[in-house]
Protein backbone atom coordinates (compact mmCIF):
# COMPACT_ATOMS: atom_id res chain seq x y z
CA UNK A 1 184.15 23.88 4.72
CA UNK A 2 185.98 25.44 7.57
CA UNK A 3 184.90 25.21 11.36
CA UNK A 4 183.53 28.93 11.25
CA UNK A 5 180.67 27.66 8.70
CA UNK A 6 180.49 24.47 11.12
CA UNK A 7 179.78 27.19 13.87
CA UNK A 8 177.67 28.74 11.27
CA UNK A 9 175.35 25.83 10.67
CA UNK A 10 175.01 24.39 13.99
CA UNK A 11 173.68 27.53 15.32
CA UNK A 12 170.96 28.50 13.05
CA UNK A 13 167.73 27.52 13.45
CA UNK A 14 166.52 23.85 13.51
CA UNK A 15 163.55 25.13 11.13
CA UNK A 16 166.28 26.53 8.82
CA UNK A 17 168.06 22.91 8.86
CA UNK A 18 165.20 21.12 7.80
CA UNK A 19 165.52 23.00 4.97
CA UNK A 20 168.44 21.12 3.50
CA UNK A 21 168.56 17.73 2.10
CA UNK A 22 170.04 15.52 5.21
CA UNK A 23 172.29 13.76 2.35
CA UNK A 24 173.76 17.68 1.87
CA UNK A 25 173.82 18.40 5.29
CA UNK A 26 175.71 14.86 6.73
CA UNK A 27 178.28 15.63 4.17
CA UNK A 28 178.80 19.37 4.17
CA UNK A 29 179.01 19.15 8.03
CA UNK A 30 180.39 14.98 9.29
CA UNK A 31 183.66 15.56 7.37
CA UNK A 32 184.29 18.31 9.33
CA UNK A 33 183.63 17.22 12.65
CA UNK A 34 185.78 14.23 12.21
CA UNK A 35 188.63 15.89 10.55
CA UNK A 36 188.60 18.90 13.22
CA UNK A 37 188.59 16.06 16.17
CA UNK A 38 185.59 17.73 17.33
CA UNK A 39 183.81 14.79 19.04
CA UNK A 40 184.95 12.10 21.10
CA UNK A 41 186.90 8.62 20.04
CA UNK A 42 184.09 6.97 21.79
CA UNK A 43 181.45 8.49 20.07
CA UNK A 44 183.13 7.92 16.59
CA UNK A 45 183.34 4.09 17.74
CA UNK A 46 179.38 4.25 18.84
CA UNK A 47 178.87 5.91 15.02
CA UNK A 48 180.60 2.47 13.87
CA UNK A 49 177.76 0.12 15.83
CA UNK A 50 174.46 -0.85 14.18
CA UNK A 51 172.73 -0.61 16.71
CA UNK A 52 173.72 3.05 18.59
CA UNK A 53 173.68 3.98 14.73
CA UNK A 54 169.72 2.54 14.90
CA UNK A 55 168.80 3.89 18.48
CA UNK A 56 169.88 7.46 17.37
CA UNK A 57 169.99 8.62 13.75
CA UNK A 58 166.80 5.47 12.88
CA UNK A 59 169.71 3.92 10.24
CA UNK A 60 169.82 0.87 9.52
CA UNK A 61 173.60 0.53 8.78
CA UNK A 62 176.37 2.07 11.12
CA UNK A 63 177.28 5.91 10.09
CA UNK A 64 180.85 5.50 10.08
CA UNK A 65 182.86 2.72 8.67
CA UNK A 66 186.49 1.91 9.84
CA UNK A 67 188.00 1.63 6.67
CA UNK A 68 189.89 -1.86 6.15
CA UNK A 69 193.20 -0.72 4.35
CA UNK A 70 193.88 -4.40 2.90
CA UNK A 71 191.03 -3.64 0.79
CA UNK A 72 189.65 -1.51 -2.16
CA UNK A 73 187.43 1.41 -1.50
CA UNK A 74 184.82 -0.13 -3.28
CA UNK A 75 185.39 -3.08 -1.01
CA UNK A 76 184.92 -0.80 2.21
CA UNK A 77 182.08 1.24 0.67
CA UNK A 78 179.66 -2.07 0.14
CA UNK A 79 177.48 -4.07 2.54
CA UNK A 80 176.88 -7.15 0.34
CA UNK A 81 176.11 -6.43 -2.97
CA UNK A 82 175.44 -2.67 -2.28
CA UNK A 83 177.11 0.29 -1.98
CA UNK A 84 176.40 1.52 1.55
CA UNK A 85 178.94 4.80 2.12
CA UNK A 86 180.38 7.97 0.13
CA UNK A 87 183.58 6.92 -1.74
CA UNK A 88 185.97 10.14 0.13
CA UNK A 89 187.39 8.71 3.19
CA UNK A 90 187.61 10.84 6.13
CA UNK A 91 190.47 11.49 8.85
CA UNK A 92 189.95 10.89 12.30
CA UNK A 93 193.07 10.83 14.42
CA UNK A 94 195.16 8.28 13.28
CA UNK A 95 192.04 6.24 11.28
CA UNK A 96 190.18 6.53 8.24
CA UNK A 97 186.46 6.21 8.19
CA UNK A 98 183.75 6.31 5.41
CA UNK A 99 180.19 7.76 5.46
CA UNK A 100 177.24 6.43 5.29
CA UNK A 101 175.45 7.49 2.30
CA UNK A 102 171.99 6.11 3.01
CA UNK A 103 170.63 9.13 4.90
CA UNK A 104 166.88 9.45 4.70
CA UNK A 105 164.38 12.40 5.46
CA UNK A 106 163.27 10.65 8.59
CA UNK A 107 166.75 10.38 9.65
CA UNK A 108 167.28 14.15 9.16
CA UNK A 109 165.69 15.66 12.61
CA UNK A 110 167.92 13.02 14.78
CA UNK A 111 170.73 14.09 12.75
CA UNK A 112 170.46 18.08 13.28
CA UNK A 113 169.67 16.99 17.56
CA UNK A 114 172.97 14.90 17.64
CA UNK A 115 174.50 17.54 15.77
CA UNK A 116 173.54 20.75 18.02
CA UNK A 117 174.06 18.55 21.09
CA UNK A 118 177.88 16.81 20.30
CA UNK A 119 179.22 20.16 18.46
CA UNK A 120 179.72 23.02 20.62
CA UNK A 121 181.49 26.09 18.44
């Protein structure tokens, strides 16, 4: 996805976001915003912490994970004996940082405010 259908989908409607699955929507539009630099290194290091990831999005695992290179992806995509985060590793300056794939619908209206309020296209 380019930053024009960023643009795109952080100016429609809120109604017309809650149409989408929030699984869909984190990774059609999070890839993006880290690979295009568009928010801040602090705010990608408060989307590593439990609990800013808690106090905004409701998650109950950070939404970005710095990934450790000494290990496997596997290794970086599990919390224990689960597999917390999308295998495809993202860019972010000079770092590489996984998803979180456990995205819920309650999550989904924090996630579209964060959005319209970091992102400015």
């Amino acid at each position: 996805m380019s930053k024009e259908k960023l643009s795109e989908i952080v100016n429609s409607p809120t109604s017309e976001l809650n149409k989408l699955k929030i699984g869909f929507l984190v990774r059609a539009t999070l890839p993006i915003v880290l690979e295009h630099e568009l928010i801040s290194e602090i705010e990608v290091k408060k989307l590593t912490q439990d609990d800013y990831s808690k106090m905004i999005f409701d998650m109950n695992y950070p939404v970005l994970k710095l990934i450790n290179e000494d290990q496997s992806i596997i290794e970086n995509r599990s919390v224990g004996d689960y597999t917390r985060y999308y295998a495809d590793p993202h860019n972010y300056k000079d770092s590489r940082y996984l998803i979180s794939s456990e995205w819920y619908d309650r999550n989904q209206e924090d996630y579209i405010r964060w959005l319209k309020r970091k992102i400015s296209l």
